[in-house]
C-alpha atoms as a PDB file:
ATOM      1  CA  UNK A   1      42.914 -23.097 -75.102  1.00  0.00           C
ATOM      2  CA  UNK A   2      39.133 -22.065 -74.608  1.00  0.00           C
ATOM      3  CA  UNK A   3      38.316 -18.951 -75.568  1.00  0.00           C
ATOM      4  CA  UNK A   4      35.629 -16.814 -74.069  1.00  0.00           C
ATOM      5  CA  UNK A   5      34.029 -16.950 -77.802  1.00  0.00           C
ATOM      6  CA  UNK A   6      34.131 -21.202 -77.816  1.00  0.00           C
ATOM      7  CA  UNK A   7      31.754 -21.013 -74.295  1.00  0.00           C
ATOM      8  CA  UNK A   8      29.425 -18.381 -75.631  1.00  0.00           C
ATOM      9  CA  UNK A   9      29.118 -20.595 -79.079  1.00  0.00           C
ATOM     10  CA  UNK A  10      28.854 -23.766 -76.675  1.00  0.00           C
ATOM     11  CA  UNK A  11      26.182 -22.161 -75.217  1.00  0.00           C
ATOM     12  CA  UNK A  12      24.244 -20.050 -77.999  1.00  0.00           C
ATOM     13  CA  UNK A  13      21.082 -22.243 -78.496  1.00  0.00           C
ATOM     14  CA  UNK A  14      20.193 -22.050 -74.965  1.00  0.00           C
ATOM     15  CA  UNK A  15      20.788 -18.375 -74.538  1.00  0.00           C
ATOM     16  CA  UNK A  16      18.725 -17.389 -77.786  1.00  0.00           C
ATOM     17  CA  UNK A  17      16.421 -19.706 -76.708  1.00  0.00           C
ATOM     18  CA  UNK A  18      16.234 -17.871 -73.817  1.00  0.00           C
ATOM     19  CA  UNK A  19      15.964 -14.416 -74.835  1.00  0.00           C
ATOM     20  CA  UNK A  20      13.218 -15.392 -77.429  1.00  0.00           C
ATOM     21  CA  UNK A  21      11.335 -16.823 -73.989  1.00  0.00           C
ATOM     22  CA  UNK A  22      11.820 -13.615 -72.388  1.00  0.00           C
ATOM     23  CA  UNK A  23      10.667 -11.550 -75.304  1.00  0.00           C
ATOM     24  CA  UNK A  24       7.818 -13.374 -75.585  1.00  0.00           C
ATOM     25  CA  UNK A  25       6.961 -12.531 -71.962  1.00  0.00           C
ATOM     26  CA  UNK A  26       7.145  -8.809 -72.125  1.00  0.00           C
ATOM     27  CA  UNK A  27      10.507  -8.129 -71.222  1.00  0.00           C
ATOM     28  CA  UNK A  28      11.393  -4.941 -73.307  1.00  0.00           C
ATOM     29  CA  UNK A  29      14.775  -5.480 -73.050  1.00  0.00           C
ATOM     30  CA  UNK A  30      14.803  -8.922 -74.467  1.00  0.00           C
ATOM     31  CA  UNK A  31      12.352  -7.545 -77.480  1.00  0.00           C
ATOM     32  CA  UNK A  32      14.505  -4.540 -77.939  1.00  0.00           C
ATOM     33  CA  UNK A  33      17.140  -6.594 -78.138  1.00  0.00           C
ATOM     34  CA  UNK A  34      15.698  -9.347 -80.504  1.00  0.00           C
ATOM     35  CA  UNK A  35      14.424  -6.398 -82.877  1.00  0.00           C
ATOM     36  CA  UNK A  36      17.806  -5.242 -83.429  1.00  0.00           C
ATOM     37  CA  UNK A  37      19.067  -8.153 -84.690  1.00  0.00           C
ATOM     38  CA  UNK A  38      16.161  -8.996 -86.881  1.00  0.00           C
ATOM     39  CA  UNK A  39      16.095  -5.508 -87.689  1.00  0.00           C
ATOM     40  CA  UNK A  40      19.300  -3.581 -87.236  1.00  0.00           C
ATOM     41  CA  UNK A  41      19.295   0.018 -87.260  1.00  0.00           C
ATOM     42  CA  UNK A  42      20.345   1.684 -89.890  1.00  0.00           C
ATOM     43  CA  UNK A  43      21.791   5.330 -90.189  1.00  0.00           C
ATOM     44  CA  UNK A  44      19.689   7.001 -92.830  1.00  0.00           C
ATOM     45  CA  UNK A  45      21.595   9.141 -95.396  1.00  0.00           C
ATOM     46  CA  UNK A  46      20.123  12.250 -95.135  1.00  0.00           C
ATOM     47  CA  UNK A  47      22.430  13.980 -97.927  1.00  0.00           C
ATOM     48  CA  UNK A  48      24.895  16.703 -97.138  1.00  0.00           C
ATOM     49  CA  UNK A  49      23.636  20.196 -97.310  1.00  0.00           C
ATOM     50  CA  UNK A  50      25.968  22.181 -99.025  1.00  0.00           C
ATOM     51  CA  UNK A  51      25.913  25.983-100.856  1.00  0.00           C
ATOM     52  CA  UNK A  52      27.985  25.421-103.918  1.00  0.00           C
ATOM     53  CA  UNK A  53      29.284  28.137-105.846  1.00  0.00           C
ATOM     54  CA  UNK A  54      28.118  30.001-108.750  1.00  0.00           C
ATOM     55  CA  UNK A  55      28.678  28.524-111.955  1.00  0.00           C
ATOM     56  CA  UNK A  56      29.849  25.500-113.555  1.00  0.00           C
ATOM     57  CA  UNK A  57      30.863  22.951-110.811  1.00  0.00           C
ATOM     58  CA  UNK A  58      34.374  21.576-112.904  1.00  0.00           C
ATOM     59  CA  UNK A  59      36.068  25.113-113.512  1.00  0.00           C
ATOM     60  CA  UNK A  60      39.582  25.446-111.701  1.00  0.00           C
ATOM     61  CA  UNK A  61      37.934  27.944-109.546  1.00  0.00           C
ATOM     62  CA  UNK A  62      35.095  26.592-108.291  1.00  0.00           C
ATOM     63  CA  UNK A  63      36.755  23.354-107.262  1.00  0.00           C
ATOM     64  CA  UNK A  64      39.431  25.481-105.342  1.00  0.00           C
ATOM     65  CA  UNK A  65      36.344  27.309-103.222  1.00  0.00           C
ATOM     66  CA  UNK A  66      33.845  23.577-102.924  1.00  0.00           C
ATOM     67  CA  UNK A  67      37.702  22.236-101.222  1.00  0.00           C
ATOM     68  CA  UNK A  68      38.290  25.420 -99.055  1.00  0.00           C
ATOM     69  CA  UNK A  69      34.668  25.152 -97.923  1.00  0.00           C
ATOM     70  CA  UNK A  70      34.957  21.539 -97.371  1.00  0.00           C
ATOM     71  CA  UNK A  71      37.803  21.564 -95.218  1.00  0.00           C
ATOM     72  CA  UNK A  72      36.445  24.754 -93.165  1.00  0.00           C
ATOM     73  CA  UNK A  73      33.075  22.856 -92.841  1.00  0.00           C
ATOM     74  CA  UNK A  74      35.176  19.813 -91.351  1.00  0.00           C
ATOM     75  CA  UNK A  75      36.975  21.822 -88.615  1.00  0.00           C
ATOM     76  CA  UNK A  76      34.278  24.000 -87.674  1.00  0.00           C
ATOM     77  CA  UNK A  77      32.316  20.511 -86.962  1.00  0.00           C
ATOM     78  CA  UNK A  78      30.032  21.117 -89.229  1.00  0.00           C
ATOM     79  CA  UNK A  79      31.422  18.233 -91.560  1.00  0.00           C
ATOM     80  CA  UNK A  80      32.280  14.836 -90.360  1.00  0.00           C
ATOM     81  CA  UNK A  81      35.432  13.818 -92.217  1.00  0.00           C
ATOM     82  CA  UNK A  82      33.801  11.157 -93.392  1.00  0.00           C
ATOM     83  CA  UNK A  83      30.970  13.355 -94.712  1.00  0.00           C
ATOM     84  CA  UNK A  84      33.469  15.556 -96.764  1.00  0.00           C
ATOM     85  CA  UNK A  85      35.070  12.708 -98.203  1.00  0.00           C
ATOM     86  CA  UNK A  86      32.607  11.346 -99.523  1.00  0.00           C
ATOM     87  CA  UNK A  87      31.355  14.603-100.353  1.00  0.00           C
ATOM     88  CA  UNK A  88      35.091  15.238-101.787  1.00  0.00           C
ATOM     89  CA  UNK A  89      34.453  12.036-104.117  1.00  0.00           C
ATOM     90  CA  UNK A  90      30.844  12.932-105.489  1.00  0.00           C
ATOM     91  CA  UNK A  91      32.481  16.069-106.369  1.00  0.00           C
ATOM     92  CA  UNK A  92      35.355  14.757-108.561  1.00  0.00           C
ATOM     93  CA  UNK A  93      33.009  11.831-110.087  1.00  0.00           C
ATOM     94  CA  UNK A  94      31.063  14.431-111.061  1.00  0.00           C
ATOM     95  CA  UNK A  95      33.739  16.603-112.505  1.00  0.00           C
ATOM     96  CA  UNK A  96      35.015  13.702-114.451  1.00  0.00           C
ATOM     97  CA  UNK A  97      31.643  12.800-115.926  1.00  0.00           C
ATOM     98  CA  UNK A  98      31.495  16.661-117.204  1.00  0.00           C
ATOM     99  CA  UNK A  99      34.643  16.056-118.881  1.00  0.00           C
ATOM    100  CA  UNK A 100      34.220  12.813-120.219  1.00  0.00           C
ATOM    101  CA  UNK A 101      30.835  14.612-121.839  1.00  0.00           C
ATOM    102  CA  UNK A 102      33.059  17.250-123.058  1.00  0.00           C
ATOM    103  CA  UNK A 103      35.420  15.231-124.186  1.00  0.00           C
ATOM    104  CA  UNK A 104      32.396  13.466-126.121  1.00  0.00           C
ATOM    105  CA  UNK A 105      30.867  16.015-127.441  1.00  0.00           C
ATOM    106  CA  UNK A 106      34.372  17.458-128.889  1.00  0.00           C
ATOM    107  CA  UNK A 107      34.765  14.575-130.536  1.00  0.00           C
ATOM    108  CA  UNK A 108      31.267  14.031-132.421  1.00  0.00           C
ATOM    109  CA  UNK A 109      31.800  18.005-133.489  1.00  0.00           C
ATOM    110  CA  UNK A 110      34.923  17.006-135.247  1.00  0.00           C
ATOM    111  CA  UNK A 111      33.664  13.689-137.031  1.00  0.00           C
ATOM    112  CA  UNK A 112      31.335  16.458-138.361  1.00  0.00           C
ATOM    113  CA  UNK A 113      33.190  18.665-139.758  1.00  0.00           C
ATOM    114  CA  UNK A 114      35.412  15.953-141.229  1.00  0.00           C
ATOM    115  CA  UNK A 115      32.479  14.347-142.617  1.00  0.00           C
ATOM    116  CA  UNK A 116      32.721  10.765-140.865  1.00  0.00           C
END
């Protein structure tokens, strides 16, 4: 069975071909069009603006208020969903970095005082 894709492909030299002879004579679709695909638009990622809360970013507390905010920032459309998870992850890598520091840090104080 032929599929609407096989004709298109059968066809794709000519039509490019085509479009790049149209471009070339002005037609601002045809150079909009052959821009995009040379260079497709991209979304830029502007960041997420965001008012944490006082203090250090891993206690219990905090993380309870940065989720409540989160999900309140999602349904008031301020927040894509995809915005606040990703915002969501950020937030725990950093909270496992602190405690991996911590963690670090715990450990070289008690090679010290063990002398090692």
């Amino acid at each position: 069975m032929t599929t609407p894709r096989d004709i298109l492909d059968q066809h794709a030299n000519a039509i490019i071909e085509k479009l790049i002879e149209r471009a070339l004579a002005g037609d601002l679709g045809a150079i909009r069009l052959c821009a995009e695909r040379i260079i497709p638009r991209t979304k830029q990622d502007s960041g997420i603006h965001f008012n944490l809360p006082e203090g250090r970013i891993d206690s219990g507390e905090n993380m309870l208020q940065m989720a409540n905010n989160i999900t309140q920032a999602v349904a008031k459309g301020e927040m894509t969903v995809d915005e606040a998870e990703k915002f969501t992850g950020f937030l725990k890598r950093q909270r496992w970095q602190i405690d991996e520091a911590e963690r670090k840090k715990q450990d070289e104080e008690r090679k010290r005082e063990r002398g090692w």
